[in-house]
Each structure stands twice: as structure tokens, then as C-alpha cells.
PDB file of N, CA and C in Angstrom:
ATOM      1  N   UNK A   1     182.153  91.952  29.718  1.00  0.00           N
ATOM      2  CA  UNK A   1     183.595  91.938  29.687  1.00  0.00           C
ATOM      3  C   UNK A   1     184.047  90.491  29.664  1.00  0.00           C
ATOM      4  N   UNK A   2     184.957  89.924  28.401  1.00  0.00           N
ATOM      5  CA  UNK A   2     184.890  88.514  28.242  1.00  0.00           C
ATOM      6  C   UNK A   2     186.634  88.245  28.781  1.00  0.00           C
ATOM      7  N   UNK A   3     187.602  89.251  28.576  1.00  0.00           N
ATOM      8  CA  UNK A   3     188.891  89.411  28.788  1.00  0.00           C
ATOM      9  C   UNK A   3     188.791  88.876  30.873  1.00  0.00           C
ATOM     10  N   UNK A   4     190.072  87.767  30.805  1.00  0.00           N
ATOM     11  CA  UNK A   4     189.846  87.166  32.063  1.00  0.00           C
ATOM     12  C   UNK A   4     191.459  87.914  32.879  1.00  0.00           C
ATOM     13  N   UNK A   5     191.473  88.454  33.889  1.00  0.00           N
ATOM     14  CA  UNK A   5     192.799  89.069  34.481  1.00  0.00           C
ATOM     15  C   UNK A   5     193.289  88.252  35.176  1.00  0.00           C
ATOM     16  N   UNK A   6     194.817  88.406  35.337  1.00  0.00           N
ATOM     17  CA  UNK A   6     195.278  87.300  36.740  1.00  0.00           C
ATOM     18  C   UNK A   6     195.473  87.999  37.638  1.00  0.00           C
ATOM     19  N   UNK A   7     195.077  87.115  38.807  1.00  0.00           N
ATOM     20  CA  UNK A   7     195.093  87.870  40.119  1.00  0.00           C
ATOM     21  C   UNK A   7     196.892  88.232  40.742  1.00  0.00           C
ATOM     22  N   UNK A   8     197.146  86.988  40.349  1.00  0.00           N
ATOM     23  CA  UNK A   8     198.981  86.785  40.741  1.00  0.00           C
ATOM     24  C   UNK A   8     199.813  88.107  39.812  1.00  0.00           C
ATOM     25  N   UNK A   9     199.423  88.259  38.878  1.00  0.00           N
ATOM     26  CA  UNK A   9     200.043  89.175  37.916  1.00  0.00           C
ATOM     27  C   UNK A   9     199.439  90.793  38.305  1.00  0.00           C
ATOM     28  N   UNK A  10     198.504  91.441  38.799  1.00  0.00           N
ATOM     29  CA  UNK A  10     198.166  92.094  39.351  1.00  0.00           C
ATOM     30  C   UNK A  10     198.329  92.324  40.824  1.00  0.00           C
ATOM     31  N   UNK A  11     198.662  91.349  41.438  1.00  0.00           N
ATOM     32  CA  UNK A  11     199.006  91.273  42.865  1.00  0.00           C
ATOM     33  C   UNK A  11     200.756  92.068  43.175  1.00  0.00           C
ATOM     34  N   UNK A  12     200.916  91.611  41.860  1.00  0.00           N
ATOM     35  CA  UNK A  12     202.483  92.098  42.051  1.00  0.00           C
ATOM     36  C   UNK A  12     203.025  93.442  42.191  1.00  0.00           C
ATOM     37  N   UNK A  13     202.031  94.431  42.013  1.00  0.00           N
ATOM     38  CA  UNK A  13     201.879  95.640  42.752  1.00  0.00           C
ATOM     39  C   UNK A  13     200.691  96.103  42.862  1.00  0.00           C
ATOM     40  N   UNK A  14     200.775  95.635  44.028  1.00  0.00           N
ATOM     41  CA  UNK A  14     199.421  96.056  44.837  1.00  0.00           C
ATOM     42  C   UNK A  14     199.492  97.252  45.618  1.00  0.00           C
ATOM     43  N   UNK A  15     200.717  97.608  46.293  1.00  0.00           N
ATOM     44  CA  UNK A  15     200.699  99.084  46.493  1.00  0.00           C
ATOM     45  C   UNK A  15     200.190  99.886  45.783  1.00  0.00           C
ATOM     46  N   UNK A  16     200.732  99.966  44.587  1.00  0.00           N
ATOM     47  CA  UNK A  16     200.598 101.030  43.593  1.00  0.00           C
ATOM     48  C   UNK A  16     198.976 100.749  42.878  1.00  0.00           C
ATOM     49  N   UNK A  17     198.298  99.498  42.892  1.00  0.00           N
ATOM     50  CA  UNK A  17     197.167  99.366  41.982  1.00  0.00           C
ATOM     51  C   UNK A  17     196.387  99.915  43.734  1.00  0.00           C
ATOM     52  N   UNK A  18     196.875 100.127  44.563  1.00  0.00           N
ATOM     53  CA  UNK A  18     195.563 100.078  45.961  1.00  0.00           C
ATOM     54  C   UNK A  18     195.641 101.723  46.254  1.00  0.00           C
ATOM     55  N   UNK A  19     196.733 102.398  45.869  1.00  0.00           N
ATOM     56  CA  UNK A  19     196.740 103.867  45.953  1.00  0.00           C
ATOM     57  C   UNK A  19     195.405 104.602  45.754  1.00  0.00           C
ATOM     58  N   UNK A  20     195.006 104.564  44.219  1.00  0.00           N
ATOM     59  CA  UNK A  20     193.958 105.239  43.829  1.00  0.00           C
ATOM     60  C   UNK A  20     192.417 104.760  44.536  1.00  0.00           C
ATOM     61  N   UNK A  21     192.761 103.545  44.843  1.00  0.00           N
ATOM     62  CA  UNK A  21     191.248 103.449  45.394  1.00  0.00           C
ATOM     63  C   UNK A  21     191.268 104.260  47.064  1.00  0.00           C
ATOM     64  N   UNK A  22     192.447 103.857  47.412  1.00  0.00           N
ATOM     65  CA  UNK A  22     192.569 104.601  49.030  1.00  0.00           C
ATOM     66  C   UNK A  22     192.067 106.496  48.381  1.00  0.00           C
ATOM     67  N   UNK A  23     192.954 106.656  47.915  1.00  0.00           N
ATOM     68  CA  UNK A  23     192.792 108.188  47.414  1.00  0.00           C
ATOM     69  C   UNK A  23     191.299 108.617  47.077  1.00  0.00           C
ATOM     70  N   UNK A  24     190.573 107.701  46.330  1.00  0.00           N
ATOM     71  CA  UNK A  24     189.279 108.231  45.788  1.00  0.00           C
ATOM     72  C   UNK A  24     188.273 107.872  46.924  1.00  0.00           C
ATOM     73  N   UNK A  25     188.919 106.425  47.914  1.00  0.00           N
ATOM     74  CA  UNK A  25     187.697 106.605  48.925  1.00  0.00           C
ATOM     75  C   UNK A  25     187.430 107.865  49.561  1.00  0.00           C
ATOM     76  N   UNK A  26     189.147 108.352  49.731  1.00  0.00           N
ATOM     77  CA  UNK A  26     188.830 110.011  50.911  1.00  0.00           C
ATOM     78  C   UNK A  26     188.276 110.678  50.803  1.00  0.00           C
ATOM     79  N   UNK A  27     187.498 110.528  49.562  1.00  0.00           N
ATOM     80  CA  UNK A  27     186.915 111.860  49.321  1.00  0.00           C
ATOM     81  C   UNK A  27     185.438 111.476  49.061  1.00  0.00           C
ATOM     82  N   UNK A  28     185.400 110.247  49.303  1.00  0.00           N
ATOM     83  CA  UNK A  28     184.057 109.664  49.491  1.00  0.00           C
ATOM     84  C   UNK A  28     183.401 110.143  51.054  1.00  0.00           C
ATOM     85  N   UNK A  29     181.770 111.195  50.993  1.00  0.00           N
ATOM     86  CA  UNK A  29     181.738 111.589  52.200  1.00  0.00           C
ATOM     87  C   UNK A  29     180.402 110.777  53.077  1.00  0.00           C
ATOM     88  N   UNK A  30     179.998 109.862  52.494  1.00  0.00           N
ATOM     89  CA  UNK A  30     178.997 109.191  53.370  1.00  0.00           C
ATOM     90  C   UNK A  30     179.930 108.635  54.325  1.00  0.00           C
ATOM     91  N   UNK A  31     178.548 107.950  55.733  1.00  0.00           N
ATOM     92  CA  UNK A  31     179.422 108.271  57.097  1.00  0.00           C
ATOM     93  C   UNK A  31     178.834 106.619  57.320  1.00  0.00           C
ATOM     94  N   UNK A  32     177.911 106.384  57.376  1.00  0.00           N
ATOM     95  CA  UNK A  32     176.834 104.867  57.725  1.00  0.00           C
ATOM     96  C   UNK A  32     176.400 104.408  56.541  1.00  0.00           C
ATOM     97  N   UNK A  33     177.078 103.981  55.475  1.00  0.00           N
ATOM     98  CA  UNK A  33     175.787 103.243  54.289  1.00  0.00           C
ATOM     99  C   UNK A  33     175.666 101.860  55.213  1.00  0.00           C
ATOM    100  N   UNK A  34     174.438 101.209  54.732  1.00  0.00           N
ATOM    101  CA  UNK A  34     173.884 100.012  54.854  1.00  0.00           C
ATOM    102  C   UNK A  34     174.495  98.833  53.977  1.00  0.00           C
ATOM    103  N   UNK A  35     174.878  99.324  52.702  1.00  0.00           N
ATOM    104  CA  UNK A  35     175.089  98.294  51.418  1.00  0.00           C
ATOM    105  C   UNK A  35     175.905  99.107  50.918  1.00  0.00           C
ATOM    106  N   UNK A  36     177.141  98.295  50.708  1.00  0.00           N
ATOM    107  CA  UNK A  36     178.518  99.046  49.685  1.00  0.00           C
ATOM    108  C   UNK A  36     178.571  98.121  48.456  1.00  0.00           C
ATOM    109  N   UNK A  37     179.142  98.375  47.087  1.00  0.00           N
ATOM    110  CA  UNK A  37     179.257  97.377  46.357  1.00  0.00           C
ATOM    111  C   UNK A  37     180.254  97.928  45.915  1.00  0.00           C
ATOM    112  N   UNK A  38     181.182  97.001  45.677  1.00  0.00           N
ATOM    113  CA  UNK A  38     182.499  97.646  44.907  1.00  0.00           C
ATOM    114  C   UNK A  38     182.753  97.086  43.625  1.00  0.00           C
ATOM    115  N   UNK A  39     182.446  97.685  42.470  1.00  0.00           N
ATOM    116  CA  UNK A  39     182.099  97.533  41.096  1.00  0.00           C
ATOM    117  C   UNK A  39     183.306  97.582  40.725  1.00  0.00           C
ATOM    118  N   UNK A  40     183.727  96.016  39.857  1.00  0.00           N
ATOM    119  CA  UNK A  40     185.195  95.317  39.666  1.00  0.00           C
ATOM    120  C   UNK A  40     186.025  95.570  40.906  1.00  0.00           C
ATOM    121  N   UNK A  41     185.987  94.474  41.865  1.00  0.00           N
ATOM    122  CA  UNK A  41     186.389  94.678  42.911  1.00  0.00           C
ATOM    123  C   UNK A  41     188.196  93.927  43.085  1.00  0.00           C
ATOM    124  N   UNK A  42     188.302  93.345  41.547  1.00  0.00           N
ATOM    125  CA  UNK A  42     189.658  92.704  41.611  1.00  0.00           C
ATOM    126  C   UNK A  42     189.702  91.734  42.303  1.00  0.00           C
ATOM    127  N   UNK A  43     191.096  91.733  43.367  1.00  0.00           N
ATOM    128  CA  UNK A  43     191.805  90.594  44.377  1.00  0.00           C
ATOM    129  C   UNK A  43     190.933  91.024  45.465  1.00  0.00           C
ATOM    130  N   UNK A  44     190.414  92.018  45.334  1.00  0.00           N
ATOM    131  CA  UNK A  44     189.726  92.921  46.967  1.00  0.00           C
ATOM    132  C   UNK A  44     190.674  93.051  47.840  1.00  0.00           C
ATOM    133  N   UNK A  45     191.183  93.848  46.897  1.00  0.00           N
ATOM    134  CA  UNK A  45     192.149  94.866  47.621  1.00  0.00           C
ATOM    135  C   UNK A  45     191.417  96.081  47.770  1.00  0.00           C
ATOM    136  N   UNK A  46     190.678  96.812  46.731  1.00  0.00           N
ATOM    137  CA  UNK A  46     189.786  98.035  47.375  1.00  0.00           C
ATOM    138  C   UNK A  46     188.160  97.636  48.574  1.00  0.00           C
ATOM    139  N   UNK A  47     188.202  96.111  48.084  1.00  0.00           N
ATOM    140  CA  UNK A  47     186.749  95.533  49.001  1.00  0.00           C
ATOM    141  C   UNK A  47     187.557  95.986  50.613  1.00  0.00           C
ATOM    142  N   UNK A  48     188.634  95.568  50.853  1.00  0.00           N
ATOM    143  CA  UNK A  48     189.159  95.354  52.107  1.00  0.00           C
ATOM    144  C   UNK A  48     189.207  96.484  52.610  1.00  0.00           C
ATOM    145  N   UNK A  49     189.336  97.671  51.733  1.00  0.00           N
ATOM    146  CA  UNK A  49     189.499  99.446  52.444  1.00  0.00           C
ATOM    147  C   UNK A  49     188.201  99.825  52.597  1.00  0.00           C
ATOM    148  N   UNK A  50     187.497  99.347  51.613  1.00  0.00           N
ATOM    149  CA  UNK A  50     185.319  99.778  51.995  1.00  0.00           C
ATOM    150  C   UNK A  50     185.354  99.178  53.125  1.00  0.00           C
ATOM    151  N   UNK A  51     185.787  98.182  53.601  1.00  0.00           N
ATOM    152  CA  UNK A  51     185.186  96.959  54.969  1.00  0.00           C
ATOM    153  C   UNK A  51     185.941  97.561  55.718  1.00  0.00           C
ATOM    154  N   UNK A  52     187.339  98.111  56.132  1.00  0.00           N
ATOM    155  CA  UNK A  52     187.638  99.007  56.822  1.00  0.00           C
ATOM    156  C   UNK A  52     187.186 100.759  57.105  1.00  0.00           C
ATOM    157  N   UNK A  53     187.088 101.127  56.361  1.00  0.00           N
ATOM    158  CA  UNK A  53     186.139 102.083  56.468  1.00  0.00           C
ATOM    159  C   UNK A  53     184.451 102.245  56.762  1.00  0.00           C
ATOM    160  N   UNK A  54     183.818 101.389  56.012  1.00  0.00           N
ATOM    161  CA  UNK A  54     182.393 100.637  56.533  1.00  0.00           C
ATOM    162  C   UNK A  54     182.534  99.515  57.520  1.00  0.00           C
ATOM    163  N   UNK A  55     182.500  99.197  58.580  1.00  0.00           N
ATOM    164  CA  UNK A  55     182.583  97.901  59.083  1.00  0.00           C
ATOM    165  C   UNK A  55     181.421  97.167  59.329  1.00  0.00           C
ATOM    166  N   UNK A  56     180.418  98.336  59.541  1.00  0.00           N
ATOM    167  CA  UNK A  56     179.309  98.101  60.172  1.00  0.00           C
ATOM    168  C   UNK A  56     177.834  97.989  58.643  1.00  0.00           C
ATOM    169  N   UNK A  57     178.903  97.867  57.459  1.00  0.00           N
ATOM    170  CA  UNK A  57     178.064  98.068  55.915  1.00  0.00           C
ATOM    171  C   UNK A  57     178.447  96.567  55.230  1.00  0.00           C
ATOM    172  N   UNK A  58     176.975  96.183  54.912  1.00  0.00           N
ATOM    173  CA  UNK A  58     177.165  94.693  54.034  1.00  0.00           C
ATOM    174  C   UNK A  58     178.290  95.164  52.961  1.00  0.00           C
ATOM    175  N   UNK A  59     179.490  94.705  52.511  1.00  0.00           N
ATOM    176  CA  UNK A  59     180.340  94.903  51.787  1.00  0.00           C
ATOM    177  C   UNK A  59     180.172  94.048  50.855  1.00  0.00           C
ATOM    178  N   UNK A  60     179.995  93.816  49.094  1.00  0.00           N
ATOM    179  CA  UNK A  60     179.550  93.242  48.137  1.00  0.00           C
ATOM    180  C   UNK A  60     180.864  93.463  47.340  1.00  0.00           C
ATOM    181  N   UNK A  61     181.438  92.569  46.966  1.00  0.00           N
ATOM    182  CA  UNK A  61     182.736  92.592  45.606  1.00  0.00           C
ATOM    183  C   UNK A  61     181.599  92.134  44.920  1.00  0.00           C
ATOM    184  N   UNK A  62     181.940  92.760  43.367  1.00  0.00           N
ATOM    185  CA  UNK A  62     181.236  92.659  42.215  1.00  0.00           C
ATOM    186  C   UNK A  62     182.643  92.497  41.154  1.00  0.00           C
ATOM    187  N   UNK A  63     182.970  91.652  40.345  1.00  0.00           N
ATOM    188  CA  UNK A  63     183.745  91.287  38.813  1.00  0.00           C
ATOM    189  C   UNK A  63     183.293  90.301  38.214  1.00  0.00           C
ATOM    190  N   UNK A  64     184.179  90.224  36.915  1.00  0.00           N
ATOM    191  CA  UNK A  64     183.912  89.332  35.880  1.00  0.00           C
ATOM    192  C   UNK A  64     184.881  88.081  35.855  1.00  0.00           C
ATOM    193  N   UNK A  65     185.774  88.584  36.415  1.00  0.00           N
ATOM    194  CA  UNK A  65     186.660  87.487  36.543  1.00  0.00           C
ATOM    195  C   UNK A  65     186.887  86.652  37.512  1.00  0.00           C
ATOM    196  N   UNK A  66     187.027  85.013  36.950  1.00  0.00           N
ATOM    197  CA  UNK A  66     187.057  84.582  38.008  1.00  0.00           C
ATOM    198  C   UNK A  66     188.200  83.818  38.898  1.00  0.00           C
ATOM    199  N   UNK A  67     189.428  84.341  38.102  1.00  0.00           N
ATOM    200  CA  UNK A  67     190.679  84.615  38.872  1.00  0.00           C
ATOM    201  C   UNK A  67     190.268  85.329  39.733  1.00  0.00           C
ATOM    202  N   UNK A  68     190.054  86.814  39.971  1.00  0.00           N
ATOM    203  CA  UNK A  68     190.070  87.856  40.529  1.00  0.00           C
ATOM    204  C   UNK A  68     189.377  87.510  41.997  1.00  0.00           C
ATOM    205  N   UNK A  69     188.200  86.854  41.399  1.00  0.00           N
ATOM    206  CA  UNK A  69     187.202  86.659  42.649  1.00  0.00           C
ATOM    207  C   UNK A  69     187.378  85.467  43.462  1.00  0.00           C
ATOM    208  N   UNK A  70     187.741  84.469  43.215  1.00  0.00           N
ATOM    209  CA  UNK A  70     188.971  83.516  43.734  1.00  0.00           C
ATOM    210  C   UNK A  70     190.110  83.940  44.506  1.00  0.00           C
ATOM    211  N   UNK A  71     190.603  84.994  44.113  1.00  0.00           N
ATOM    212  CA  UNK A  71     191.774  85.357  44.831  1.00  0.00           C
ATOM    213  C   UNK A  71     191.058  86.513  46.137  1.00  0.00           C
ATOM    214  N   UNK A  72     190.421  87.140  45.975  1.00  0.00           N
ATOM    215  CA  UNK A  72     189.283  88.091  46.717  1.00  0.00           C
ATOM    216  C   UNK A  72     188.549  86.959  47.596  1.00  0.00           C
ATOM    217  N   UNK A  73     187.982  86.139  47.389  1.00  0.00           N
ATOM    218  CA  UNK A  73     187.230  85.155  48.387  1.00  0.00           C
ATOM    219  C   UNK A  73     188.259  84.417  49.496  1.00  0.00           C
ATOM    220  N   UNK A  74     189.788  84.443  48.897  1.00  0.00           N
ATOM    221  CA  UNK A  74     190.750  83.666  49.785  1.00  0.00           C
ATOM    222  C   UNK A  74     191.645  84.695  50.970  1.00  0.00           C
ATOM    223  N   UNK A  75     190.964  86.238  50.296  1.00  0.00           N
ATOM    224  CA  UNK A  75     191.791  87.021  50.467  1.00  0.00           C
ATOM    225  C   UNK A  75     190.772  87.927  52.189  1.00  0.00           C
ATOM    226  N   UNK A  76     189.703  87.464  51.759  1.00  0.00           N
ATOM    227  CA  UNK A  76     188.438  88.194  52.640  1.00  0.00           C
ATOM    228  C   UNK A  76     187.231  87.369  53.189  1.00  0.00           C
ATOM    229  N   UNK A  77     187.439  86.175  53.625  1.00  0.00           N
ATOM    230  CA  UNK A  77     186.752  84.551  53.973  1.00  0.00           C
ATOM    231  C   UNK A  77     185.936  85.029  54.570  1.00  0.00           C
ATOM    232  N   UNK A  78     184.564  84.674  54.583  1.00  0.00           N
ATOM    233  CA  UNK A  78     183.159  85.102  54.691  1.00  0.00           C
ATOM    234  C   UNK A  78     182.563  86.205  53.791  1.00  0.00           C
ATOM    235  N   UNK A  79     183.133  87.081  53.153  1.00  0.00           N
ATOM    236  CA  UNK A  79     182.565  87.938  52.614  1.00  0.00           C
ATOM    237  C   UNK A  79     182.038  87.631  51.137  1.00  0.00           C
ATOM    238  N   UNK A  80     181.233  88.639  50.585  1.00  0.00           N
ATOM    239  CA  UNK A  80     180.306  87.966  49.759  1.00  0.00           C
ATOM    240  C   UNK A  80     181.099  88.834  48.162  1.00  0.00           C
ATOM    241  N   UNK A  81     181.440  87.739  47.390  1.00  0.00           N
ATOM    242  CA  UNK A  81     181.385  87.959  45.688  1.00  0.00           C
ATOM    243  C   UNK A  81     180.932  87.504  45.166  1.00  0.00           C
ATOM    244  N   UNK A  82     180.629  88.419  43.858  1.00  0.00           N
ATOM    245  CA  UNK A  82     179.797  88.088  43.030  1.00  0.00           C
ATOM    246  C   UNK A  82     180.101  87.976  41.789  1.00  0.00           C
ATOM    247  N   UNK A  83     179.970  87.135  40.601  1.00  0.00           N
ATOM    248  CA  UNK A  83     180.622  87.524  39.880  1.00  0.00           C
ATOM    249  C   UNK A  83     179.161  88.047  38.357  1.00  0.00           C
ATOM    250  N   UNK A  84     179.619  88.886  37.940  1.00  0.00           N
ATOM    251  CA  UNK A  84     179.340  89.960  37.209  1.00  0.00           C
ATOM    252  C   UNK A  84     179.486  90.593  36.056  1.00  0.00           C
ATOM    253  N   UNK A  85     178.996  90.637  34.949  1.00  0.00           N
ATOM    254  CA  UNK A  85     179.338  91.426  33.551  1.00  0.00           C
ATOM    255  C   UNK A  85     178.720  92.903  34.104  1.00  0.00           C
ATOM    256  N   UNK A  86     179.552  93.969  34.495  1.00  0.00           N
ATOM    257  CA  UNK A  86     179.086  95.408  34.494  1.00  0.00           C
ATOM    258  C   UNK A  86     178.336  95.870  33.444  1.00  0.00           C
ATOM    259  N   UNK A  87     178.483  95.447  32.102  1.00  0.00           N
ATOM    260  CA  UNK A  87     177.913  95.862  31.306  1.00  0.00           C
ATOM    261  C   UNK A  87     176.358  96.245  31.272  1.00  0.00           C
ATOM    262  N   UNK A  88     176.013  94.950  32.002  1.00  0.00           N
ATOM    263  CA  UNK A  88     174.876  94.538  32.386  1.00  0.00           C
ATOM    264  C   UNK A  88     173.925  94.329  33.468  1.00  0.00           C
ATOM    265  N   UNK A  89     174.951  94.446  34.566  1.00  0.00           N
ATOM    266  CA  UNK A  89     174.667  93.871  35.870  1.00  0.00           C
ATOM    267  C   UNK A  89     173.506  94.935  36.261  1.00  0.00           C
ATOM    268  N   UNK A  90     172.950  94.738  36.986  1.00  0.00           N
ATOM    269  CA  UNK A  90     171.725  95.983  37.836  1.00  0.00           C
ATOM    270  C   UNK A  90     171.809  95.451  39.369  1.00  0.00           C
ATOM    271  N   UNK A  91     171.551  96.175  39.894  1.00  0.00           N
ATOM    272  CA  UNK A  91     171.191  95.792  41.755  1.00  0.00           C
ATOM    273  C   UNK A  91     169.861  95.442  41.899  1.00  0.00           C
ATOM    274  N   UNK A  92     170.043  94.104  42.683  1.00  0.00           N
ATOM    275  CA  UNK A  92     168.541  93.936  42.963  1.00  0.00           C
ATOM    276  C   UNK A  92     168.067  94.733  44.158  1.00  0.00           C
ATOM    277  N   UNK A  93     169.004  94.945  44.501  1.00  0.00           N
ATOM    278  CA  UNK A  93     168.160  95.582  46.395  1.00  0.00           C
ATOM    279  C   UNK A  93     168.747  97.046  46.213  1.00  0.00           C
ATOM    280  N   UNK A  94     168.352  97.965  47.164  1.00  0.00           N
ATOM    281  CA  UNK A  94     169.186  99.295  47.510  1.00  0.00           C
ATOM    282  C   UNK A  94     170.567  99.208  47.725  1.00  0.00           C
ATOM    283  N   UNK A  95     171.016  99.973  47.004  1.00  0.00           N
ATOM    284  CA  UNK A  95     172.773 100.142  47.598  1.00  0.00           C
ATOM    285  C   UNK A  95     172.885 101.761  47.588  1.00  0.00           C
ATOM    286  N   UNK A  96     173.670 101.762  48.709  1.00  0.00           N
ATOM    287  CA  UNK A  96     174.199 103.195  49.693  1.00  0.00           C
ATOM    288  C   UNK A  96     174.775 104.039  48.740  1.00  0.00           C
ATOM    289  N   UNK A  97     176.705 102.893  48.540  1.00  0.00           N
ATOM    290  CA  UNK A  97     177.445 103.378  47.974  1.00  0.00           C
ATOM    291  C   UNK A  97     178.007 102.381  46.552  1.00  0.00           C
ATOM    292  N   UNK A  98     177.805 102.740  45.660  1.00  0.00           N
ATOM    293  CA  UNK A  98     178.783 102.387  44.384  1.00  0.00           C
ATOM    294  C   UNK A  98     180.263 102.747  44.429  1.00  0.00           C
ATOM    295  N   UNK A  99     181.093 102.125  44.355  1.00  0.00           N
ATOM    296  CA  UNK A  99     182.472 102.028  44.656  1.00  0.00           C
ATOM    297  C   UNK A  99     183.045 101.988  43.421  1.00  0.00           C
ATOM    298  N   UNK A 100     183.810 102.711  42.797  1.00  0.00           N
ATOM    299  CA  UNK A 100     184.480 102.064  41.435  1.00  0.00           C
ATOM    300  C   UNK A 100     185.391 102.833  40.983  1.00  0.00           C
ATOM    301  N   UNK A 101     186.429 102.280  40.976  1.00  0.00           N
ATOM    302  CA  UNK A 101     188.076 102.797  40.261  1.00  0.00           C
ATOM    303  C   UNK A 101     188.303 101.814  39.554  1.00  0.00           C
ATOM    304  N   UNK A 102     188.915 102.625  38.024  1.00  0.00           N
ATOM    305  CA  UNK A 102     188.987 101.972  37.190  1.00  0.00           C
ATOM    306  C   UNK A 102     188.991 100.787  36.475  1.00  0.00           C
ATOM    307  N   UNK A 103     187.456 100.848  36.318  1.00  0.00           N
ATOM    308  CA  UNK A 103     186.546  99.353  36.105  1.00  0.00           C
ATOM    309  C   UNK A 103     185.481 100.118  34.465  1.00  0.00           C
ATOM    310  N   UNK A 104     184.824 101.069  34.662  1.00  0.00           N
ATOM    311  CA  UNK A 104     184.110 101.667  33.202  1.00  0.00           C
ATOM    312  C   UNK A 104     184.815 101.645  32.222  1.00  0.00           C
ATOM    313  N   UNK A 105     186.656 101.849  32.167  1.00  0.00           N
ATOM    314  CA  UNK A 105     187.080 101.657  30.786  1.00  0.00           C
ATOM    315  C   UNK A 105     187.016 100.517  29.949  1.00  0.00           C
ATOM    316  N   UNK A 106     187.313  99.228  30.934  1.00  0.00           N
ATOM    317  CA  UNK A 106     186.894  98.023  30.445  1.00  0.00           C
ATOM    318  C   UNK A 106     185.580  97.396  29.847  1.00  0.00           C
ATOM    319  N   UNK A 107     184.662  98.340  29.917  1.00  0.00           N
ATOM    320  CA  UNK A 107     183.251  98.105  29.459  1.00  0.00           C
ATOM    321  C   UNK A 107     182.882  98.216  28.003  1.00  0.00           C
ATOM    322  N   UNK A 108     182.630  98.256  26.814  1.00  0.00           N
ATOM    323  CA  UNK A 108     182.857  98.395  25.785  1.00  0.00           C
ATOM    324  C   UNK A 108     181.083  99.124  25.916  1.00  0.00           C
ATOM    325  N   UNK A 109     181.688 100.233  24.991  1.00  0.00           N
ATOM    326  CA  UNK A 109     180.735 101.236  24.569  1.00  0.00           C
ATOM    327  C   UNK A 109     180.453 101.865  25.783  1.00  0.00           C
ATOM    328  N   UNK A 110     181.276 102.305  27.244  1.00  0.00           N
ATOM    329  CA  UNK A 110     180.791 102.468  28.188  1.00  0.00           C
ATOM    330  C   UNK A 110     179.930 104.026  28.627  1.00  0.00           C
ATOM    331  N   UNK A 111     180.377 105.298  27.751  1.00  0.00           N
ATOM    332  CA  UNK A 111     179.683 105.666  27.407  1.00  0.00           C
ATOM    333  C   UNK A 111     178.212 105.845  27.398  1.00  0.00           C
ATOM    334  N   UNK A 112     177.693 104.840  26.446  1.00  0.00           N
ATOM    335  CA  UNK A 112     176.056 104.872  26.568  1.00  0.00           C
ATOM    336  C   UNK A 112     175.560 103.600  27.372  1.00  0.00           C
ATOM    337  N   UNK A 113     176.838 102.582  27.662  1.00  0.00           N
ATOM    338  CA  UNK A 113     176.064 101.448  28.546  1.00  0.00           C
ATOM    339  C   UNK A 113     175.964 102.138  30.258  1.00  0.00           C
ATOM    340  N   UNK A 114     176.613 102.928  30.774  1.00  0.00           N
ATOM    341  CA  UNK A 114     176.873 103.231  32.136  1.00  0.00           C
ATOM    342  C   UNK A 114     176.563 104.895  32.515  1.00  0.00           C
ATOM    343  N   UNK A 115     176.120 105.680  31.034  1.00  0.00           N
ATOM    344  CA  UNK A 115     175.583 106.650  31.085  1.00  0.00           C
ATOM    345  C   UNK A 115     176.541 108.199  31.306  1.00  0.00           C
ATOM    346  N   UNK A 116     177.451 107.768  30.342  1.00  0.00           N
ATOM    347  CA  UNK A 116     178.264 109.036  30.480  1.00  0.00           C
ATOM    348  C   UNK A 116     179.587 108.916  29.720  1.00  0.00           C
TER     349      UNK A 116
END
């Protein structure tokens, strides 16, 4: 993904962009993961609801942008981003939970790159 987002221009509703991730965590039913990664994690605004809900789970922001992850590193100080082409990216270690709201459309050909 070569397209770069602004964090300031996305920030400007953050209610409304943080809804769906609150909504899709609820129905997320693991109780203890070890390793969360939140695949295109933005400003980490959805990193901040995994780390509230996991507290006790290494929490990983994963994007491409590096507005996004700039604004996410200022936004969540100590925590760990990464920055990332999904297209491509793989995990090196075990992860629990994969985290991801609407981040696969941006993938080109995502389909057969992400398997569905």
C-alpha cells in the first residue's frame, strides 16, 4: 500500500472512525491472548481499545503509513509500531489475536493476497 493517510484529517472524526472497531471488538470472544496485533492500526485509536480490553497482552500497531504511526506513537508512548505493507507483511512470532477493521480493502488484489 503506497497511498500515505493523514492522521490530522482522519482524527477529525474519530468518534465515528472508532465506532466500528469498538463494535467488532464485542464480539471478539478470546479472554487472555498473549500477542494482539492490530492490522492498519491508524492514529491507534483501535490499538488503545485492544490495550484496554487486553491489558495484560503485548499490543502491536501494524500500518503503512507513516503519518498514522507518528500520530499512534504520540498518541500511546511506550507502545510498540510497526510500520508495514499488509500486502506482504507475515508474523514472525505467534499472535493470539489479529485485529482488523477496515484495512483489506486498501490492499490491492486483496482477495488472493489475504485469502478471501
Amino acid at each position: 500500500m503506497s497511498q500515505d493517510w493523514s492522521a490530522r484529517q482522519y482524527l477529525k472524526f474519530e468518534d465515528e472512525r472508532t465506532r466500528p472497531p469498538r463494535d467488532l471488538l464485542a464480539q471478539v470472544p478470546l479472554q487472555s491472548p498473549c500477542r494482539v496485533v492490530d492490522l492498519g492500526c491508524g492514529p491507534g485509536n483501535s490499538t488503545e481499545l485492544l490495550i484496554a480490553r487486553y491489558p495484560q497482552a503485548e499490543v502491536i500497531g501494524l500500518d503503512s503509513s507513516p503519518d498514522m504511526l507518528r500520530q499512534a506513537r504520540e498518541r500511546l508512548p511506550g507502545r510498540t509500531f510497526v510500520s508495514g505493507d499488509l500486502a506482504s507483511w507475515s508474523p514472525q512470532e505467534r499472535i493470539d489475536l489479529l485485529f482488523a477493521n477496515a484495512v483489506f480493502q486498501w490492499v490491492p488484489d486483496h482477495p488472493a493476497c489475504c485469502g478471501g
